[in-house]
Protein backbone atom coordinates (compact mmCIF):
# COMPACT_ATOMS: atom_id res chain seq x y z
CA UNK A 1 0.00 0.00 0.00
CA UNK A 2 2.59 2.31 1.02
CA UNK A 3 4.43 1.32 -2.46
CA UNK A 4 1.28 2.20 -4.79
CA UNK A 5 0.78 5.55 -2.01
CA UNK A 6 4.54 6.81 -3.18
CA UNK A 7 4.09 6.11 -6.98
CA UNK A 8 0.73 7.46 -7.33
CA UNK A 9 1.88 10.83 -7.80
CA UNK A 10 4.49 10.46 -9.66
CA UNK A 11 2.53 8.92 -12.56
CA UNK A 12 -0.30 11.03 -12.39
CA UNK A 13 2.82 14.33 -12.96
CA UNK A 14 2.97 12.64 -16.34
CA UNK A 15 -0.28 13.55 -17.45
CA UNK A 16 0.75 16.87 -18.64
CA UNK A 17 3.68 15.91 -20.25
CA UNK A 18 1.29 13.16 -22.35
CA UNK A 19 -1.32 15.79 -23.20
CA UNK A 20 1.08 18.50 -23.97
CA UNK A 21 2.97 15.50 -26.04
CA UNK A 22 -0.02 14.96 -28.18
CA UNK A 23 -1.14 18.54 -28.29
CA UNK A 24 1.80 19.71 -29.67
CA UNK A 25 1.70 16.70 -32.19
CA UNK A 26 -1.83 17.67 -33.39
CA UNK A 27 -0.57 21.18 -33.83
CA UNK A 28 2.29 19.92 -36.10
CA UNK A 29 0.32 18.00 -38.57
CA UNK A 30 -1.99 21.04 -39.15
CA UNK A 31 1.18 23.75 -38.94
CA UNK A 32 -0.60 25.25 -36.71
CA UNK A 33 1.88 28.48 -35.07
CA UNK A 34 1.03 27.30 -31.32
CA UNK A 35 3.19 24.15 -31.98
CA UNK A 36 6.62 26.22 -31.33
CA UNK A 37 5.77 27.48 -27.65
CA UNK A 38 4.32 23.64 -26.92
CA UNK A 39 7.17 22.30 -28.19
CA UNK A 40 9.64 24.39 -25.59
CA UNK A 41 6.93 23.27 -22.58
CA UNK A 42 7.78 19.42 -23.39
CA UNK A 43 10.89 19.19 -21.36
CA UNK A 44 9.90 21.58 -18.68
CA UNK A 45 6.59 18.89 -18.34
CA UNK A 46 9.15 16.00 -18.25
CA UNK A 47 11.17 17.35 -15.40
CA UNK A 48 8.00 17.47 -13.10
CA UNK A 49 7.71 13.73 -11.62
CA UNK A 50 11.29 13.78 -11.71
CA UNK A 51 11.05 16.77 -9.47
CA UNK A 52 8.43 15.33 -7.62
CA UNK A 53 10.11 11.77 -7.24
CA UNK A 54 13.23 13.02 -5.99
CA UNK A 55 12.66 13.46 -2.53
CA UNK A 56 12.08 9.67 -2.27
CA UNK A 57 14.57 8.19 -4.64
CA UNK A 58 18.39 6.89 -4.35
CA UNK A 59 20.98 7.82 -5.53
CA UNK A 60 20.42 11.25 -5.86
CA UNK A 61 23.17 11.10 -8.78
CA UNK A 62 20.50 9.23 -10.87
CA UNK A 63 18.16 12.56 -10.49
CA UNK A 64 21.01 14.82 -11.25
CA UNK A 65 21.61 12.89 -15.05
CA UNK A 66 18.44 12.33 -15.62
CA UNK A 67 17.59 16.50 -15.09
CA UNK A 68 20.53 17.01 -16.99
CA UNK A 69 19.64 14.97 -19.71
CA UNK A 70 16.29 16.25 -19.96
CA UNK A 71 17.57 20.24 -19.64
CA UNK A 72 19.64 19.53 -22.65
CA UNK A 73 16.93 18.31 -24.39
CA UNK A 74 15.03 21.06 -23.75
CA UNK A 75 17.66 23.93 -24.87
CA UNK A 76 18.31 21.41 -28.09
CA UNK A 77 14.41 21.56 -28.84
CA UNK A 78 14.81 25.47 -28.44
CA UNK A 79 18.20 26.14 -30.38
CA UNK A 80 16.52 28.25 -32.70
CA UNK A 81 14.39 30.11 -30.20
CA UNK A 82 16.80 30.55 -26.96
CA UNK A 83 20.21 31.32 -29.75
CA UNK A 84 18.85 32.90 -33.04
CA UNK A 85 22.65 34.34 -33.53
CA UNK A 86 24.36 30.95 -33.56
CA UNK A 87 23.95 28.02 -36.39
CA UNK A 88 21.01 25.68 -34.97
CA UNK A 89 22.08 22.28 -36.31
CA UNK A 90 25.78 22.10 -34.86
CA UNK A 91 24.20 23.68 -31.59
CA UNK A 92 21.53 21.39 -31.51
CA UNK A 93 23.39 18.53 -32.29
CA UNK A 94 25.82 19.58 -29.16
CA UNK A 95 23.06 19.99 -26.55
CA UNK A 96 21.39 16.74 -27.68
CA UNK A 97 24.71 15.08 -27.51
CA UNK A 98 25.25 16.39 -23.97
CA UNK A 99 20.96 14.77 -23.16
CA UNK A 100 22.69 11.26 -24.69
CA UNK A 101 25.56 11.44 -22.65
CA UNK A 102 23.78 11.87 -19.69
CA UNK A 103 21.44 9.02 -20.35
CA UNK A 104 24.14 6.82 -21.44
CA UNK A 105 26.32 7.44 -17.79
CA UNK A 106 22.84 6.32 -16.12
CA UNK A 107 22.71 3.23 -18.52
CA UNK A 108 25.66 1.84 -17.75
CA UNK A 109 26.23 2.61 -14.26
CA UNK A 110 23.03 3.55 -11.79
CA UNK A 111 20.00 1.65 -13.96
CA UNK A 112 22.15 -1.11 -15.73
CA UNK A 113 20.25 -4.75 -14.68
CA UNK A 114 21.38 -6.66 -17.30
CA UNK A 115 24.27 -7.53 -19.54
CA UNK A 116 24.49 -6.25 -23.05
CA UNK A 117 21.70 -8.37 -24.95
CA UNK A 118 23.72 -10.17 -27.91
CA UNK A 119 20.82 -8.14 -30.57
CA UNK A 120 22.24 -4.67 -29.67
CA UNK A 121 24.40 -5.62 -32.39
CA UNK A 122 21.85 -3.76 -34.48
CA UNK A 123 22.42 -0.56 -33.79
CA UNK A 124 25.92 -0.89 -34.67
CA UNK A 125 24.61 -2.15 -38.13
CA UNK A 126 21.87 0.93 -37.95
CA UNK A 127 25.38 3.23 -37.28
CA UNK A 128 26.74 1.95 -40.69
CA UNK A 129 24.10 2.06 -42.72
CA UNK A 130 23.04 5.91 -41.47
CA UNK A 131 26.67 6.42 -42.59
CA UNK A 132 27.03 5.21 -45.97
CA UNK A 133 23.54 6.39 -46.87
CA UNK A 134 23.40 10.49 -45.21
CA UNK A 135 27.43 10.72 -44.92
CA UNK A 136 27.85 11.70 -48.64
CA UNK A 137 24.95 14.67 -48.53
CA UNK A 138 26.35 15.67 -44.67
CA UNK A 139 29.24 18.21 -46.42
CA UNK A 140 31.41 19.72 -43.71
CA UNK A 141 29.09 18.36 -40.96
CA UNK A 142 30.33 14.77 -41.53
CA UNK A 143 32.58 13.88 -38.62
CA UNK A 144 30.38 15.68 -36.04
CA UNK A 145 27.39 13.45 -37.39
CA UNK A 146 28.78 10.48 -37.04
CA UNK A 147 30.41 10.92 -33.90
CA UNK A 148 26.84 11.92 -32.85
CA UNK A 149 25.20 8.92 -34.25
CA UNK A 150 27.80 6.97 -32.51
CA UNK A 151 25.82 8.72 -29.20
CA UNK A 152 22.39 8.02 -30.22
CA UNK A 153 23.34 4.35 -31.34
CA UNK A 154 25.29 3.80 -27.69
CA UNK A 155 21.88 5.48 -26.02
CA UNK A 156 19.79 2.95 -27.48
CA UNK A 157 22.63 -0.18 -27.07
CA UNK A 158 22.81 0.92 -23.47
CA UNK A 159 19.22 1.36 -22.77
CA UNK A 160 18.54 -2.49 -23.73
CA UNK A 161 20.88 -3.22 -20.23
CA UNK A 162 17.60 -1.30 -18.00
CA UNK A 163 14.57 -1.70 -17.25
CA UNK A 164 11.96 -2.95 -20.50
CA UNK A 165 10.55 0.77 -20.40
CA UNK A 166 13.64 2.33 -20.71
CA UNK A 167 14.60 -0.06 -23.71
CA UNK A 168 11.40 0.80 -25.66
CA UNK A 169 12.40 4.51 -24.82
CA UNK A 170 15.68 4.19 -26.18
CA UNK A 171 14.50 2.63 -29.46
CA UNK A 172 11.86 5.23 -29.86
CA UNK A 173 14.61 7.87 -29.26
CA UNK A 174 16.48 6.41 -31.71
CA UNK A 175 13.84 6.24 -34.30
CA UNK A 176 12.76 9.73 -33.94
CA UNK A 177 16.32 11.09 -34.68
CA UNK A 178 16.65 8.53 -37.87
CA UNK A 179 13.85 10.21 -39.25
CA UNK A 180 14.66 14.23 -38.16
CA UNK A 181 18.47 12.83 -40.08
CA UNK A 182 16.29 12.29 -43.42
CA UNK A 183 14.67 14.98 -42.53
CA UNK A 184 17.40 17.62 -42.37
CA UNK A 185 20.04 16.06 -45.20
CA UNK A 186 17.72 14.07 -47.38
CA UNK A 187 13.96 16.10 -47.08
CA UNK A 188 12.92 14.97 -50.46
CA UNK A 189 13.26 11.25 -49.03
CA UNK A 190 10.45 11.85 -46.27
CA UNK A 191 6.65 12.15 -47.00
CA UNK A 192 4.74 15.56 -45.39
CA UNK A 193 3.52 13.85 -42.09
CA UNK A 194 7.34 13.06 -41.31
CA UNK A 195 7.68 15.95 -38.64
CA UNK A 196 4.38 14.95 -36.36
CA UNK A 197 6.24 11.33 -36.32
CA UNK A 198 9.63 12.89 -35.42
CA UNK A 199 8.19 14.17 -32.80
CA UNK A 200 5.43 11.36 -31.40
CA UNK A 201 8.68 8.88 -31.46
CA UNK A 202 11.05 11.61 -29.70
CA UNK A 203 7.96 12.30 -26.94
CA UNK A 204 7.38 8.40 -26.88
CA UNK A 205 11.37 7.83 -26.40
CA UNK A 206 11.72 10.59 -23.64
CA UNK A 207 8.56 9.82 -21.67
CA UNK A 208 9.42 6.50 -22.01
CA UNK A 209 13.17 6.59 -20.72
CA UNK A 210 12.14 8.56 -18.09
CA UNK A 211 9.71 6.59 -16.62
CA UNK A 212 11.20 3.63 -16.91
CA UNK A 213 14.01 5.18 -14.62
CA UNK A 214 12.13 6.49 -12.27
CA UNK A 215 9.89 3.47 -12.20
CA UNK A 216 13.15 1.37 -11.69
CA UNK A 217 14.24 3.75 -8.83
CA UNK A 218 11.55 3.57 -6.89
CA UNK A 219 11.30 0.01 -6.44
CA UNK A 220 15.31 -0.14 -5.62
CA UNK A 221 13.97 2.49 -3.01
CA UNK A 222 10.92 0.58 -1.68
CA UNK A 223 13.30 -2.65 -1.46
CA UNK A 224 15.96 -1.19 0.02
């Protein structure tokens, strides 16, 4: 009882992150204006249960990455918006990098369960192919790309060591920034509804990882 009493909250603090999630996917499809400012409430959303969790969860570490994970997401969600002077992809690709690296330290230290399941072995072959198929129309963006999709392929890898949630939320991750890849080096490749499913996968993938973490922590805590 006292288990479902200190969980409660925390999952209902993920309601508005899910309705804002589809709101601003809605918005998308139609191009409606509004869908900028919900985009840049997202993260913000995200953080809530973490903030509300925290109190009861150990390590504390695991709330620190996890806040700075999702605080990079959010500035790399609002590159344009928060740094109109700078050039969004390379910034973007740096704050997003930072979210990864974050999630990845959590992965394989504080939430691993698991060994490395032998299938990961995929993403290395997803790693390649993204290579030889976007490398050629990357220009001088090449080597920061693919040391970046060597992030996003170890997020995902990683993720399959945690809890079943935070798998799914890694491959979901992953999926999203396959397609926003097409979207931003090969747009002619992607039909029109491509954006609204960048950004259901990338919602699905954070909400997901997060969670699953949180999820994970609070039964170490209950146990414990």
């Amino acid at each position: 009882m006292q288990r479902g009493a200190l969980l409660s909250p925390i999952l209902w603090a993920f309601v508005p992150y899910a309705v804002m999630s589809l709101l601003h996917v809605a918005l998308l499809a139609f191009d409606n204006p509004l869908a900028t400012p919900t985009k840049l409430s997202l993260m913000p959303l995200l953080a809530l249960p973490v903030l509300i969790a925290a109190p009861q969860l150990r390590p504390k570490a695991t709330i620190a990455f996890l806040l700075t994970a999702i605080g990079a997401s959010w500035l790399g969600d609002g590159a344009a918006s928060y740094f109109p002077a700078a050039p969004e992809l390379p910034l973007m690709l740096g704050f997003f990098g930072i979210a990864h690296l974050a999630y990845i330290a959590l992965f394989l230290g504080l939430l691993k369960r698991r060994r490395l399941p032998w299938w990961t072995v995929i993403y290395v072959a997803w790693w390649i192919a993204m290579i030889a198929t976007l490398g050629p129309h990357t220009g001088g963006l090449l080597v920061a790309v693919a040391a970046y999709g060597l992030v996003l392929a170890g997020t995902a890898a990683f993720a399959a060591r945690c809890h079943p949630l935070i798998a799914t939320g890694g491959a979901f991750f992953l999926a999203s920034d396959t397609l926003l890849a097409f979207q931003l080096f090969l747009p002619d490749s992607l039909p029109a509804w491509s954006s609204p499913a960048i950004m259901l996968t990338y919602t699905l993938g954070q909400g997901l990882i997060v969670g699953g973490a949180l999820l994970a922590l609070h039964r170490r805590s209950t146990q414990s």
